[in-house]
C-alpha atoms as a PDB file:
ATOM      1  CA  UNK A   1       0.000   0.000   0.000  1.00  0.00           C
ATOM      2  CA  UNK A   2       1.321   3.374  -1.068  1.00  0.00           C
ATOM      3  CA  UNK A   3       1.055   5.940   2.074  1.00  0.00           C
ATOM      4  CA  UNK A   4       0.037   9.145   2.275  1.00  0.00           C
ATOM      5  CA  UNK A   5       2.824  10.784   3.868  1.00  0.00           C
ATOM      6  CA  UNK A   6       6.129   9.181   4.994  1.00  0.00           C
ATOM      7  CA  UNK A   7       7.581  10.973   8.490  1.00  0.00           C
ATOM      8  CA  UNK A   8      10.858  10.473   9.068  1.00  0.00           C
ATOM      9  CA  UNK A   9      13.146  11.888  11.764  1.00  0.00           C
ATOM     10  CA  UNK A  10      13.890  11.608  15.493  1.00  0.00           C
ATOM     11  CA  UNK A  11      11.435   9.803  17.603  1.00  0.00           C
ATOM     12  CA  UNK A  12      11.165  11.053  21.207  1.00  0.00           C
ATOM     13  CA  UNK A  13       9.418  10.347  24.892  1.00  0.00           C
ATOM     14  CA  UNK A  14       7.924  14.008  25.861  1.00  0.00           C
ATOM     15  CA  UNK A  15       8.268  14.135  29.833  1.00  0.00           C
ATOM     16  CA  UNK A  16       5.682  17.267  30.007  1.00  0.00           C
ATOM     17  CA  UNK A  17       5.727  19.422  33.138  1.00  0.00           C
ATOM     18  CA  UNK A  18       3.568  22.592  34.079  1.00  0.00           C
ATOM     19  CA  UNK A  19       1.867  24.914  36.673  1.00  0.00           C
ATOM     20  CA  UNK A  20       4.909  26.393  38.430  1.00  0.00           C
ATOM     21  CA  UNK A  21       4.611  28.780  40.798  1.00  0.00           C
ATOM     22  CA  UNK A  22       8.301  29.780  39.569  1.00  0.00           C
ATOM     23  CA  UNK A  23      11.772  28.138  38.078  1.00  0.00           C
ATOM     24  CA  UNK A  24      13.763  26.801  40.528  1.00  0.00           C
ATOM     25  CA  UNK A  25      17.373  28.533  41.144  1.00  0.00           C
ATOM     26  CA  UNK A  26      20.189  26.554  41.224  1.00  0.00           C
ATOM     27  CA  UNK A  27      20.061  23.829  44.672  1.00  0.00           C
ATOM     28  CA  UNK A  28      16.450  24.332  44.621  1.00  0.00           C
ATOM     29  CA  UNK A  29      13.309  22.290  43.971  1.00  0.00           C
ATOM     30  CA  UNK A  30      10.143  23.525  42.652  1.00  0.00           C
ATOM     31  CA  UNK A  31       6.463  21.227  42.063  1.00  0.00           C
ATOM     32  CA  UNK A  32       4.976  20.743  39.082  1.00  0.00           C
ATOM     33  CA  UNK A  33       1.027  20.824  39.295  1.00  0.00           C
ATOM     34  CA  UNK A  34       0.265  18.759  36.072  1.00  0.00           C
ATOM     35  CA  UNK A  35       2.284  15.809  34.161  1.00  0.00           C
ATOM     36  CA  UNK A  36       2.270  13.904  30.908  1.00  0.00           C
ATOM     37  CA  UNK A  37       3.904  11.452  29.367  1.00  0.00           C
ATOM     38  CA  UNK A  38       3.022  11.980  25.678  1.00  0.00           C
ATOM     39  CA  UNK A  39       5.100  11.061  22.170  1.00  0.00           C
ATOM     40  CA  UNK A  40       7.148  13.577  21.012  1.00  0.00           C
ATOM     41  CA  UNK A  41       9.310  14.784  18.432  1.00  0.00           C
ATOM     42  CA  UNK A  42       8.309  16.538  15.249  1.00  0.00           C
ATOM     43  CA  UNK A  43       8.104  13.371  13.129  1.00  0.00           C
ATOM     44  CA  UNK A  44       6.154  11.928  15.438  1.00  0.00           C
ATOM     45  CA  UNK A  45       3.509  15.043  16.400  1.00  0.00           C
ATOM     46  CA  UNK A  46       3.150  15.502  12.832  1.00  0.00           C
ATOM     47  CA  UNK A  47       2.694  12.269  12.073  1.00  0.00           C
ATOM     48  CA  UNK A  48      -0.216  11.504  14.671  1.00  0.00           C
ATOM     49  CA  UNK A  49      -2.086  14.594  13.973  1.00  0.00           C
ATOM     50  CA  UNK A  50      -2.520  13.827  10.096  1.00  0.00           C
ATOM     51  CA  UNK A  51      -3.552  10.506  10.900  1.00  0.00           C
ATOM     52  CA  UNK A  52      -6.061  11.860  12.768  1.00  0.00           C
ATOM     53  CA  UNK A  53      -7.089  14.163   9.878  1.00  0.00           C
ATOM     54  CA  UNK A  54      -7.483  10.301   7.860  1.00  0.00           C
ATOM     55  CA  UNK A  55      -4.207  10.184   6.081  1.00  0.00           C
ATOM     56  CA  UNK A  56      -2.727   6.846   6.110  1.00  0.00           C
ATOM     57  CA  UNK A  57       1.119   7.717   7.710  1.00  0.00           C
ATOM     58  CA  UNK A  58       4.071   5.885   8.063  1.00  0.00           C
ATOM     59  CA  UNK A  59       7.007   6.596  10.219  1.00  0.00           C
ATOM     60  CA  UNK A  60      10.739   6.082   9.962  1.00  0.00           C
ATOM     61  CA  UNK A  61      13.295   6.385  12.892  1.00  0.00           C
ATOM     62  CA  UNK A  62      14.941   4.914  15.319  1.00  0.00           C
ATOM     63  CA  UNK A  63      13.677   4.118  19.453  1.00  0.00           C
ATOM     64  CA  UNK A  64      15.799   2.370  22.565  1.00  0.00           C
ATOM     65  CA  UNK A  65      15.091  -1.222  22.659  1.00  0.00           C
ATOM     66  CA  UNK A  66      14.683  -1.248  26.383  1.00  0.00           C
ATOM     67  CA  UNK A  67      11.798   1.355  26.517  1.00  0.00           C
ATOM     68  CA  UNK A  68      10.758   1.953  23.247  1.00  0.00           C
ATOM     69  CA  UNK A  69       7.775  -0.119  22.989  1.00  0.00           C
ATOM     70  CA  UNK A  70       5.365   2.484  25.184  1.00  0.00           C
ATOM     71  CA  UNK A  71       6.209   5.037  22.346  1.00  0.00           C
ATOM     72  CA  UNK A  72       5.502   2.450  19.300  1.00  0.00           C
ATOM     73  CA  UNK A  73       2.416   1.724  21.086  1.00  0.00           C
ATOM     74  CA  UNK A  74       1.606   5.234  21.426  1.00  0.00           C
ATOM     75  CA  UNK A  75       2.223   5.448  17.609  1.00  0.00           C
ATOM     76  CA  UNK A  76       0.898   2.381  16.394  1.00  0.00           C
ATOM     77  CA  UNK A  77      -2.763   3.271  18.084  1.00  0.00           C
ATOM     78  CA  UNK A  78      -2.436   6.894  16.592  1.00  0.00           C
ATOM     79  CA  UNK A  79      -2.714   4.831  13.368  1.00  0.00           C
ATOM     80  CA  UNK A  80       0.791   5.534  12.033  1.00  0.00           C
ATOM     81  CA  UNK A  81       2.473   2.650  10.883  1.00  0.00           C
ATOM     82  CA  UNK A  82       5.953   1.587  12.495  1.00  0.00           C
ATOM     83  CA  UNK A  83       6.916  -0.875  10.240  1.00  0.00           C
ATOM     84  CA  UNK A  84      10.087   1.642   9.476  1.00  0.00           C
ATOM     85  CA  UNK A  85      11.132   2.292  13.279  1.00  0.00           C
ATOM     86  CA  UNK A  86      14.652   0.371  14.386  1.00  0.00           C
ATOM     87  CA  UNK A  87      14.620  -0.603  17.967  1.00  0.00           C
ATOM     88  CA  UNK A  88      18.365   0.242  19.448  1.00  0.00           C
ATOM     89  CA  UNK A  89      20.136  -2.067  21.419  1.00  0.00           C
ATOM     90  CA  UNK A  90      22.253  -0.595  24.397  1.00  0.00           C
ATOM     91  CA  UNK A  91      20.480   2.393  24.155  1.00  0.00           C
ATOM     92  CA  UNK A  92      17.284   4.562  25.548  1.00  0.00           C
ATOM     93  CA  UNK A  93      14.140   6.453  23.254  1.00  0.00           C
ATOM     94  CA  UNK A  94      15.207  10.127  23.176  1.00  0.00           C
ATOM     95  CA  UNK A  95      13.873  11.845  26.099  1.00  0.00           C
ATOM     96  CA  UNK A  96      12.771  15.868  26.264  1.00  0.00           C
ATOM     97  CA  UNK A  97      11.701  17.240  29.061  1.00  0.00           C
ATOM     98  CA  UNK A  98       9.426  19.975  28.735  1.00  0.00           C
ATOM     99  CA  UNK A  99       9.160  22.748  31.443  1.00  0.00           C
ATOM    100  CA  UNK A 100       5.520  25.051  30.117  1.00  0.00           C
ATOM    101  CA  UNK A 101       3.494  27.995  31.020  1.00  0.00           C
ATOM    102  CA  UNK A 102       1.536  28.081  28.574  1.00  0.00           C
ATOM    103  CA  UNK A 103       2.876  30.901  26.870  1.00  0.00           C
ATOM    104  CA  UNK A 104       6.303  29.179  25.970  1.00  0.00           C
ATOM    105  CA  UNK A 105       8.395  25.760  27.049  1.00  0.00           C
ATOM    106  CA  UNK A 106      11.814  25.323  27.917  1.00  0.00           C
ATOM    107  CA  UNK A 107      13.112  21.728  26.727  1.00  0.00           C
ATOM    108  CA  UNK A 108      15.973  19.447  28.247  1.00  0.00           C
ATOM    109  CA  UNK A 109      16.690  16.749  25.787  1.00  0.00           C
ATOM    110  CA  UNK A 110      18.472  13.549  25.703  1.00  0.00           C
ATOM    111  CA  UNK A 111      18.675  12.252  21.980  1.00  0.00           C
ATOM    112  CA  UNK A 112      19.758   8.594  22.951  1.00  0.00           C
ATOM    113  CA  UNK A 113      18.678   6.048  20.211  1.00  0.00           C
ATOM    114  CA  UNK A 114      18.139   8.947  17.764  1.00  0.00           C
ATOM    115  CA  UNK A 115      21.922   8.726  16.574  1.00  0.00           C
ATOM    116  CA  UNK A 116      20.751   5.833  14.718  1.00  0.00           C
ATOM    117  CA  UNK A 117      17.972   7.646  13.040  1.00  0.00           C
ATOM    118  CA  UNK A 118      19.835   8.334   9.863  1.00  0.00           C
ATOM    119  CA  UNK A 119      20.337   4.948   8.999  1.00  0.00           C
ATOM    120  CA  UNK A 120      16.849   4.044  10.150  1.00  0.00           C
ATOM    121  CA  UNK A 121      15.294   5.973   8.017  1.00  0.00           C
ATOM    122  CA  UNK A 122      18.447   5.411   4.636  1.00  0.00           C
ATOM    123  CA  UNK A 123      17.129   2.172   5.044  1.00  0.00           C
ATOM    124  CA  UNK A 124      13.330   2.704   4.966  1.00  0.00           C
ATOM    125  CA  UNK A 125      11.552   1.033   1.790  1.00  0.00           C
ATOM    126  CA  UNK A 126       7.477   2.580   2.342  1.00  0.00           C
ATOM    127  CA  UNK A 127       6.531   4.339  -0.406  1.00  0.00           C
ATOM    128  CA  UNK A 128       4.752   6.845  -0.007  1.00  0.00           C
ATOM    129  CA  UNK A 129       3.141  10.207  -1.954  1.00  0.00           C
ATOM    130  CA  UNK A 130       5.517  12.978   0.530  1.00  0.00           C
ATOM    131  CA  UNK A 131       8.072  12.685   2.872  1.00  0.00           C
ATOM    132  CA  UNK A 132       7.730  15.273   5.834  1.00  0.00           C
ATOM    133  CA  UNK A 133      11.335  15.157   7.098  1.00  0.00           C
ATOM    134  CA  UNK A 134      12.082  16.665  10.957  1.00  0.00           C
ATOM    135  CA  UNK A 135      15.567  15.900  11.406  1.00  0.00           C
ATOM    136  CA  UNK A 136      18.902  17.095  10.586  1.00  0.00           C
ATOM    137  CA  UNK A 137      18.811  18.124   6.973  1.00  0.00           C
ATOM    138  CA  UNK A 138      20.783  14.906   4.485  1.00  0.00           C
ATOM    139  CA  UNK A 139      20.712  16.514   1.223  1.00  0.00           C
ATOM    140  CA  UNK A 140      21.586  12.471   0.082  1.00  0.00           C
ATOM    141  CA  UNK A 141      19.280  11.061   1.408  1.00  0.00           C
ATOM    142  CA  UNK A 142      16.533  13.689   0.476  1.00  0.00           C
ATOM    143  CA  UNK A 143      17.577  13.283  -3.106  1.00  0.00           C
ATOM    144  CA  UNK A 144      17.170   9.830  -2.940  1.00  0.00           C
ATOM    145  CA  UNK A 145      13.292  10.197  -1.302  1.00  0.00           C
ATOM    146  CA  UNK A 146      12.870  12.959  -4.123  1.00  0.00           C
ATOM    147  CA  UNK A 147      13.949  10.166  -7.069  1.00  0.00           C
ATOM    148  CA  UNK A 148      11.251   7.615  -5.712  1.00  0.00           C
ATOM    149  CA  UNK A 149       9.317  10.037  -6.639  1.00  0.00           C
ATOM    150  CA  UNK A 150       7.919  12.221  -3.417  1.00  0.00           C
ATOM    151  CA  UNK A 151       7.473  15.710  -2.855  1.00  0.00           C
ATOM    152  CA  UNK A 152       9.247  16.863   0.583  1.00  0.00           C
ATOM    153  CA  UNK A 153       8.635  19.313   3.361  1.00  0.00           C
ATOM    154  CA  UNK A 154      11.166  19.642   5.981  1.00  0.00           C
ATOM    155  CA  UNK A 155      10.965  21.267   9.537  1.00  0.00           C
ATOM    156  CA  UNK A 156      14.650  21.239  10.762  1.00  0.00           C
ATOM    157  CA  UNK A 157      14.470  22.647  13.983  1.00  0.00           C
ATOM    158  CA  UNK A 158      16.622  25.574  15.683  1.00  0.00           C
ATOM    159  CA  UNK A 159      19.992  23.452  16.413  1.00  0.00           C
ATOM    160  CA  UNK A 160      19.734  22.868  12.428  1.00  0.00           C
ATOM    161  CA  UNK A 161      19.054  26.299  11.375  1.00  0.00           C
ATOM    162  CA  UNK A 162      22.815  26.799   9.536  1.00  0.00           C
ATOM    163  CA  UNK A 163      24.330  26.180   6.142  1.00  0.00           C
ATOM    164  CA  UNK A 164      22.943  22.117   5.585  1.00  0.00           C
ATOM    165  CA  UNK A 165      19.864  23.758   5.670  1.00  0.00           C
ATOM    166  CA  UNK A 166      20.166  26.045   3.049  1.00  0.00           C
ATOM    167  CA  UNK A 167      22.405  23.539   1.152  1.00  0.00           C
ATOM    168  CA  UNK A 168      18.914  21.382   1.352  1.00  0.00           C
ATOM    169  CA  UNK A 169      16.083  23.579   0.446  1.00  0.00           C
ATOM    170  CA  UNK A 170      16.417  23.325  -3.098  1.00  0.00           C
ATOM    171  CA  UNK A 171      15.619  19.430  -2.503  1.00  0.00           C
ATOM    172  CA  UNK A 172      12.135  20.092  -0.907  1.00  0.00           C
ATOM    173  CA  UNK A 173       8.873  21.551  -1.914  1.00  0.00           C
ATOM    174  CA  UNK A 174       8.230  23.156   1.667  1.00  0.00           C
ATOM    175  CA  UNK A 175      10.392  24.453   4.076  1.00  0.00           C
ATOM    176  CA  UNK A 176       8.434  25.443   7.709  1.00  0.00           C
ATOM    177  CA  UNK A 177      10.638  27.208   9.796  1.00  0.00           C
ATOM    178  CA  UNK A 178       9.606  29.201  12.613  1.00  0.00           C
ATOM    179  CA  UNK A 179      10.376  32.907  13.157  1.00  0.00           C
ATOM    180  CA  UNK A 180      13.484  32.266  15.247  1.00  0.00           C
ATOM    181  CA  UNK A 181      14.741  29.718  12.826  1.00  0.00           C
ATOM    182  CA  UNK A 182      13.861  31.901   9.763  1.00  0.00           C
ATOM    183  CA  UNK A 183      15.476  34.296  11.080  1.00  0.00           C
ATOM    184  CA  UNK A 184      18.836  32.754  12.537  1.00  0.00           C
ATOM    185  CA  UNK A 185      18.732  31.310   8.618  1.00  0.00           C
ATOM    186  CA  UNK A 186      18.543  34.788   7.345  1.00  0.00           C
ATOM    187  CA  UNK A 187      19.570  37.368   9.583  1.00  0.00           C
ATOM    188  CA  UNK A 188      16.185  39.749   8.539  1.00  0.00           C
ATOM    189  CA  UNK A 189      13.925  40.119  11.455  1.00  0.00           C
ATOM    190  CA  UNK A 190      10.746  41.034   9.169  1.00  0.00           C
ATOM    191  CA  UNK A 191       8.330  37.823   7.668  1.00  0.00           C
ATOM    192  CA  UNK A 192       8.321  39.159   4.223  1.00  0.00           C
ATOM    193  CA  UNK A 193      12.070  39.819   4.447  1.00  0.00           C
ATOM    194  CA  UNK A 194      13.088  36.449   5.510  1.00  0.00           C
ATOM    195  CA  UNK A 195      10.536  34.553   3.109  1.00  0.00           C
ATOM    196  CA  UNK A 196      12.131  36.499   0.306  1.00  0.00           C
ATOM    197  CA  UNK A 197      15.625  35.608   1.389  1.00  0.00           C
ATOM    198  CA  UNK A 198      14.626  32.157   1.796  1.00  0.00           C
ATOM    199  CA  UNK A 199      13.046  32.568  -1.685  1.00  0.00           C
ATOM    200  CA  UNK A 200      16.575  33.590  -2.997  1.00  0.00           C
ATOM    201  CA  UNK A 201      18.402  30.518  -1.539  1.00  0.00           C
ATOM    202  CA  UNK A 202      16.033  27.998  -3.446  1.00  0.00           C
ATOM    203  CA  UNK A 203      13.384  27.148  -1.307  1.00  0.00           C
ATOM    204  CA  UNK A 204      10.338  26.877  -3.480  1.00  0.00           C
ATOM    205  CA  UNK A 205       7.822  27.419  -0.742  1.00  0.00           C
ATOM    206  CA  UNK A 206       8.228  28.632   2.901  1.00  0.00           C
ATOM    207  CA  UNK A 207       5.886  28.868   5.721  1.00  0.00           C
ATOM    208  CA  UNK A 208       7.403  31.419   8.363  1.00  0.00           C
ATOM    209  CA  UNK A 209       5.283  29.816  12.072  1.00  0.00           C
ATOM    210  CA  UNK A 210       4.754  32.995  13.745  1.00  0.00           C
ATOM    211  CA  UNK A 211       3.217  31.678  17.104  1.00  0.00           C
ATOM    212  CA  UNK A 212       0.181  33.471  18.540  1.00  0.00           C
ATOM    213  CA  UNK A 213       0.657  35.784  15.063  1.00  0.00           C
ATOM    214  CA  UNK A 214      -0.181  33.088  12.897  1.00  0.00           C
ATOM    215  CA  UNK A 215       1.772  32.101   9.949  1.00  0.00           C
ATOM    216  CA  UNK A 216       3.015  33.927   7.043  1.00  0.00           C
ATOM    217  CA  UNK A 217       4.259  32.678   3.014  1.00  0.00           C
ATOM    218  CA  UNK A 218       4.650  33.828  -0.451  1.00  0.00           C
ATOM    219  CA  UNK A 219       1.861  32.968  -2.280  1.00  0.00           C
ATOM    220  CA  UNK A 220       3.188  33.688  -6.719  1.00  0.00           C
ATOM    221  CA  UNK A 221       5.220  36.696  -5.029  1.00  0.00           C
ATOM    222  CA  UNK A 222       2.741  38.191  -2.584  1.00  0.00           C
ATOM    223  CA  UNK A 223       2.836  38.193   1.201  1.00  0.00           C
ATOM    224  CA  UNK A 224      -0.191  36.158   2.500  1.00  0.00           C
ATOM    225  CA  UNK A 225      -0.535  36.430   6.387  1.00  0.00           C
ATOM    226  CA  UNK A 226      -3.079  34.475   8.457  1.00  0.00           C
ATOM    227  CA  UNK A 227      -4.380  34.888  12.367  1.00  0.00           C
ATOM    228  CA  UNK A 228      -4.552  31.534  14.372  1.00  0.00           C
ATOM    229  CA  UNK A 229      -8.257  31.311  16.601  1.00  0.00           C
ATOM    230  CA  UNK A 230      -8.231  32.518  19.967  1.00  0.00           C
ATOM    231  CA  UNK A 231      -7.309  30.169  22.426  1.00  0.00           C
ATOM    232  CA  UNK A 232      -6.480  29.988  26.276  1.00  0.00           C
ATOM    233  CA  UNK A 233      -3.168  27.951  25.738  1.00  0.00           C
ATOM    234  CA  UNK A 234      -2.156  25.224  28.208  1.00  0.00           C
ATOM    235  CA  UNK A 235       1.004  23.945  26.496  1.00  0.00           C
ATOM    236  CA  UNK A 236       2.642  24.680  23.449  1.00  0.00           C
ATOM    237  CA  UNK A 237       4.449  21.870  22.754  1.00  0.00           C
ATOM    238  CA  UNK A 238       4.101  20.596  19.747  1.00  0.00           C
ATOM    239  CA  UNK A 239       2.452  23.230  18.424  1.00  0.00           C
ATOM    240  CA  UNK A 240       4.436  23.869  15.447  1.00  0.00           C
ATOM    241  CA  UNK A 241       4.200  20.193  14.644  1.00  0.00           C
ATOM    242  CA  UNK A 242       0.767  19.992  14.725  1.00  0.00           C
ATOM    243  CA  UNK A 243       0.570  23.712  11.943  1.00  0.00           C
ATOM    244  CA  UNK A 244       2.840  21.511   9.859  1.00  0.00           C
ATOM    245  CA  UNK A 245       0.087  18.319  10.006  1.00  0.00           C
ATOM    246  CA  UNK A 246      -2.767  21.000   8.962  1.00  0.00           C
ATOM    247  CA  UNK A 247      -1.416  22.505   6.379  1.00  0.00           C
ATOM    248  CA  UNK A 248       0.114  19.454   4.720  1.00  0.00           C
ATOM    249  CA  UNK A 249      -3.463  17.944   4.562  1.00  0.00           C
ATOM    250  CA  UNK A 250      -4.649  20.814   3.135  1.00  0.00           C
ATOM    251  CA  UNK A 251      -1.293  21.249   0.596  1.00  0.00           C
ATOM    252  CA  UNK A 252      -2.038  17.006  -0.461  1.00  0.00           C
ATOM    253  CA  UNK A 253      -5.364  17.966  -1.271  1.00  0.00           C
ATOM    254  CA  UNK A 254      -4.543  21.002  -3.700  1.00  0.00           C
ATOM    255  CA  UNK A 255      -6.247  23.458  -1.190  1.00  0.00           C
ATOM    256  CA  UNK A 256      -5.331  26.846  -2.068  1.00  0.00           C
ATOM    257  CA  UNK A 257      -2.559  28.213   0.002  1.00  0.00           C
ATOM    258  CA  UNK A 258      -5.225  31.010   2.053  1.00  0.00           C
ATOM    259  CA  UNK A 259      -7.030  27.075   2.979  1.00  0.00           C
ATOM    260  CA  UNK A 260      -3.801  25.747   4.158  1.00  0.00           C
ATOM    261  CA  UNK A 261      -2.388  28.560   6.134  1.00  0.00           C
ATOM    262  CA  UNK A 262      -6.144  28.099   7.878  1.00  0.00           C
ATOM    263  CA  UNK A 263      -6.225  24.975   8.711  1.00  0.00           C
ATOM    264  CA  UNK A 264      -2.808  25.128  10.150  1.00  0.00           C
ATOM    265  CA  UNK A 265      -3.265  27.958  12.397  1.00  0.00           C
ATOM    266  CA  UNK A 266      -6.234  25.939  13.691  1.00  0.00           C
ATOM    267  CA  UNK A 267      -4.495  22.877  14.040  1.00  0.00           C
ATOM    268  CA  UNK A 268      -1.630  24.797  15.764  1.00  0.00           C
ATOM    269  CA  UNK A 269      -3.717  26.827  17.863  1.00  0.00           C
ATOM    270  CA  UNK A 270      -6.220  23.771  18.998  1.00  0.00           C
ATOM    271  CA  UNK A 271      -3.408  21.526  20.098  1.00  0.00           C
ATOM    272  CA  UNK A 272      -2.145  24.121  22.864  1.00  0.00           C
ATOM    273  CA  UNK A 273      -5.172  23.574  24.855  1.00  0.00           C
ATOM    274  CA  UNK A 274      -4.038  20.179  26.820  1.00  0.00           C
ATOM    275  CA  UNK A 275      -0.576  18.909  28.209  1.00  0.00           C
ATOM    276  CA  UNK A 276       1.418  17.049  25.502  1.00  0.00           C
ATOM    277  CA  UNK A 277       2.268  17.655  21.520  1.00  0.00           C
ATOM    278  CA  UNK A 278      -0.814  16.007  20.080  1.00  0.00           C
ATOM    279  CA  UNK A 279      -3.383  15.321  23.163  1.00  0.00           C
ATOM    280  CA  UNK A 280      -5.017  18.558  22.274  1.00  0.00           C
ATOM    281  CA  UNK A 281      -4.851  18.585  18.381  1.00  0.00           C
ATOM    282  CA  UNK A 282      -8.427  19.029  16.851  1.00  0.00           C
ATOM    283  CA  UNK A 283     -10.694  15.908  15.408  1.00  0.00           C
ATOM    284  CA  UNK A 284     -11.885  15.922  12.357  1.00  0.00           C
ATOM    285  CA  UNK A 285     -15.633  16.726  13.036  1.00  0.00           C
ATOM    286  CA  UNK A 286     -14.505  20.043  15.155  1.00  0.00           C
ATOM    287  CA  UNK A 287     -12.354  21.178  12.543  1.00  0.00           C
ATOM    288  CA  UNK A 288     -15.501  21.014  10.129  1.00  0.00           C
ATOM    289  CA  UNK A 289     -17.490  22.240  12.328  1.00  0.00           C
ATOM    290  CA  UNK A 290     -15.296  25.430  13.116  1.00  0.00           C
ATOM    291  CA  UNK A 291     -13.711  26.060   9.796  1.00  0.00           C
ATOM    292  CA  UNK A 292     -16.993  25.322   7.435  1.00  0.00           C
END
């Protein structure tokens, strides 16, 4: 069976933490008043939330054979298929702990059995119509994705904002940085600015995450901007993650891009209400109900 979309990249346990009174200094202890465990990592998010939206997903990457089999499970019931995941011996699933207020998170991470991802995912034979990648950018390995014949979208993350990147983005058909990324990529501190740079370096399409602003793209040359719904935001893990799964199930279904940027934002938005990158993310029926 061909797939819908192929996510590939680094596969983590989300240790989710919030309702401080205040961050500890250094020697002291503060008590979190809510806790998740949750799947994590933008492969993964991204991943869950489209197979909510009725794609049929697969996933490539790499988990610790010791505790990796909560996180497959977590996956495998999302409807994602693991098929492509490589269990690690020696090693433990990449951890993140996420410290949250609701208006922002602070992450410790522990990438364990995701130094095997690459080869995880050379390795991976699903086909598939696009590959969403969320790991370091391989411009190799992209090119060979882009000769079996899928279109690409790649969310790097901020440690991978640098010259790979830009070496990569003539590989992929949409590039979703945030605004710190874009801009670290860039040096502009203006959306239109850094979406035209980006332009310049190859990209063919990029969609600038803007947070509680939104999102922001080129659409044939001209700055399109679109407002996220209001929400009263619990976590925002994930969040990105969860724009990317909205607007590539609008891109797969030749929505125009005004329709994508939409459903993104709502996806994005939705999925800060509840602890956890994908416990909050909209169902199908409320995102027809809202956006009809």
């Amino acid at each position: 069976m061909k797939l819908d979309v192929l996510a590939a990249g680094e596969l983590y346990i989300d240790l989710v933490m919030s309702g401080f009174d205040r961050l500890p200094e250094p020697g002291q202890e503060c008590f979190a008043r809510d806790f998740r465990r949750e799947p994590g990592g933008g492969a993964v998010i991204t991943a869950l939330g489209l197979a909510k939206l009725g794609a049929q997903v697969g996933i490539a990457g790499a988990v610790g054979a010791e505790d990796g089999g909560w996180l497959l499970d977590r996956i495998s019931r999302g409807g994602v298929d693991i098929s492509a995941v490589r269990s690690v011996d020696g090693e433990f699933t990449g951890t993140t702990l996420s410290v949250s207020d609701g208006s922002d998170r602070t992450l410790f991470t522990y990438a364990g059995a995701n130094g095997k991802a690459r080869d995880a995912i050379a390795g991976c034979t699903l086909q598939a119509r696009h590959l969403h990648w969320a790991a370091p950018p391989d411009p190799e390995i992209l090119a060979r994705f882009r000769e079996r014949g899928m279109s690409i979208s790649l969310d790097i993350g901020f440690a991978h904002a640098d010259a790979r990147c830009l070496a990569a983005l003539p590989l992929a058909d949409l590039f979703f940085p945030n605004e710190v990324e874009a801009e670290r990529l860039t040096g502009e501190k203006e959306p239109e600015a850094m979406l035209r740079a980006l332009a310049r370096a190859g990209a063919r399409c990029v969609v600038v995450k803007l947070g509680p602003r939104g999102a922001a793209m080129l659409d044939d040359g001209r700055l399109l901007c679109a407002q996220p719904p209001s929400v009263t935001a619990v976590d925002t893990t994930g969040a990105g993650d969860c724009f990317n799964a909205g607007f590539l199930h609008a891109w797969l279904r030749s929505e125009p891009p005004a329709a994508c940027l939409k459903l993104g934002n709502f996806c994005g938005a939705l999925s800060t209400r509840a602890l956890g990158g994908i416990a909050g993310f909209p169902a199908p029926e409320e995102i027809a109900w809202h956006l009809k």
